[in-house]
C-alpha atoms as a PDB file:
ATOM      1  CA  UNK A   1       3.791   6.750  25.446  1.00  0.00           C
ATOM      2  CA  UNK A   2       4.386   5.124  28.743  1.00  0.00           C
ATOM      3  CA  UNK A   3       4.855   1.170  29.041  1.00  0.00           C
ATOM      4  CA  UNK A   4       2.597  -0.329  31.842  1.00  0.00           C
ATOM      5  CA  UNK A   5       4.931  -2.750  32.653  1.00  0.00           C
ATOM      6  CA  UNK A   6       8.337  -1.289  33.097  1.00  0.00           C
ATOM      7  CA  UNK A   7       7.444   2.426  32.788  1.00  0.00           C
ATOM      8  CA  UNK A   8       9.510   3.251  30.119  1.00  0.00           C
ATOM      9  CA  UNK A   9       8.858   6.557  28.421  1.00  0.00           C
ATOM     10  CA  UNK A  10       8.937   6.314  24.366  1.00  0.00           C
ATOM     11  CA  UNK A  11       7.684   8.386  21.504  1.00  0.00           C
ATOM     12  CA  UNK A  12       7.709   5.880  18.782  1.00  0.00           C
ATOM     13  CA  UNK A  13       6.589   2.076  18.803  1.00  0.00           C
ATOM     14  CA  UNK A  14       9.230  -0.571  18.021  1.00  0.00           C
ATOM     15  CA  UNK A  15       7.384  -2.673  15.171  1.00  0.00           C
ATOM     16  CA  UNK A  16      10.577  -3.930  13.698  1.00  0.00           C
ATOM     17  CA  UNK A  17      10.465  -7.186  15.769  1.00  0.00           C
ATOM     18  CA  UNK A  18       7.235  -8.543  15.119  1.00  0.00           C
ATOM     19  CA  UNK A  19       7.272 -11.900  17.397  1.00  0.00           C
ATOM     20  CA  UNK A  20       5.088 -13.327  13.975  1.00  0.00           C
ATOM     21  CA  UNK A  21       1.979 -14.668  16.067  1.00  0.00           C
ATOM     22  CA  UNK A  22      -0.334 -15.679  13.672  1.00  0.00           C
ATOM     23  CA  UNK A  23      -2.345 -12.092  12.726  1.00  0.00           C
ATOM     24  CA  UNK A  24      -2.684 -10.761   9.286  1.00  0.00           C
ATOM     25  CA  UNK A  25       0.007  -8.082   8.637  1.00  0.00           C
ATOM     26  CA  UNK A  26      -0.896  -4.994  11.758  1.00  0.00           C
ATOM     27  CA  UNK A  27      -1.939  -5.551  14.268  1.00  0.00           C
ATOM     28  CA  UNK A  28      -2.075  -2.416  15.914  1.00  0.00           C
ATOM     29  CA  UNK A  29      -0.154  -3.544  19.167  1.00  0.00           C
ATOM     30  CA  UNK A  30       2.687  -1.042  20.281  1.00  0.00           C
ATOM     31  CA  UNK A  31       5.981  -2.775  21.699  1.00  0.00           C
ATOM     32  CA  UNK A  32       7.688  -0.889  24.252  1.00  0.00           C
ATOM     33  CA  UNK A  33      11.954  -1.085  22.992  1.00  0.00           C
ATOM     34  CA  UNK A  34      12.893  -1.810  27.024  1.00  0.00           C
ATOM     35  CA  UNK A  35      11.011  -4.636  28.113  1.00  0.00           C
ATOM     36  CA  UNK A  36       8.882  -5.870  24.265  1.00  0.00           C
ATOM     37  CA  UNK A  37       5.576  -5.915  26.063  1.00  0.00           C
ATOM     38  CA  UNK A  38       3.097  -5.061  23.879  1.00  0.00           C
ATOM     39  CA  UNK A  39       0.602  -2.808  24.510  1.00  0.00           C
ATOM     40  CA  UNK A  40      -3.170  -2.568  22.991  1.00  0.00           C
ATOM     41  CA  UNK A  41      -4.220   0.469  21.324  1.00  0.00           C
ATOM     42  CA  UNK A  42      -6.296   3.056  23.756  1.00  0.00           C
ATOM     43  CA  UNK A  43     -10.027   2.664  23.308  1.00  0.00           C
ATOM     44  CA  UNK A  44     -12.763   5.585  22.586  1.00  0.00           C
ATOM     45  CA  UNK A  45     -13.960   5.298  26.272  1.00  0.00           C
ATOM     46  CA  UNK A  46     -10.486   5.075  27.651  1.00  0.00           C
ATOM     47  CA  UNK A  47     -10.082   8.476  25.836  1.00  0.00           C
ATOM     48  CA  UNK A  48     -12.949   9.921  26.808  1.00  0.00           C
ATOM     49  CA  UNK A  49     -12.779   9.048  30.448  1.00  0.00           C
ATOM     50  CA  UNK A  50      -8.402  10.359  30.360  1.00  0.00           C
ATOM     51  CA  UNK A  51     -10.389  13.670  29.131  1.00  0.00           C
ATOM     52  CA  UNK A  52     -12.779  13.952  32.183  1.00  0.00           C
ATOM     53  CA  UNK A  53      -9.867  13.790  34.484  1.00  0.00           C
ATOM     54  CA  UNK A  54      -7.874  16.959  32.885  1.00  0.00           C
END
């Protein structure tokens, strides 16, 4: 996976260091390890339209 915001280049998501904001227990954001954005998962149509463009 590739962070948006710093372009960092991981293969796992850092969930260790949940920032605790209020959700029930997942969420199902990724945190990049370099800069702790966190990133939303990719939609169906985000998918499909990544597939088009192959």
């Amino acid at each position: 996976m590739k962070c948006p915001l710093c372009s960092c280049e991981f293969d796992e998501p850092d969930r260790s260091e949940c920032t605790s904001c209020g959700r029930f227990s997942s969420c199902n954001l990724q945190r990049c390890p370099k800069c702790g954005y966190e990133i939303p998962p990719e939609t169906k149509l985000e998918k499909f339209v990544r597939g088009l463009f192959k």
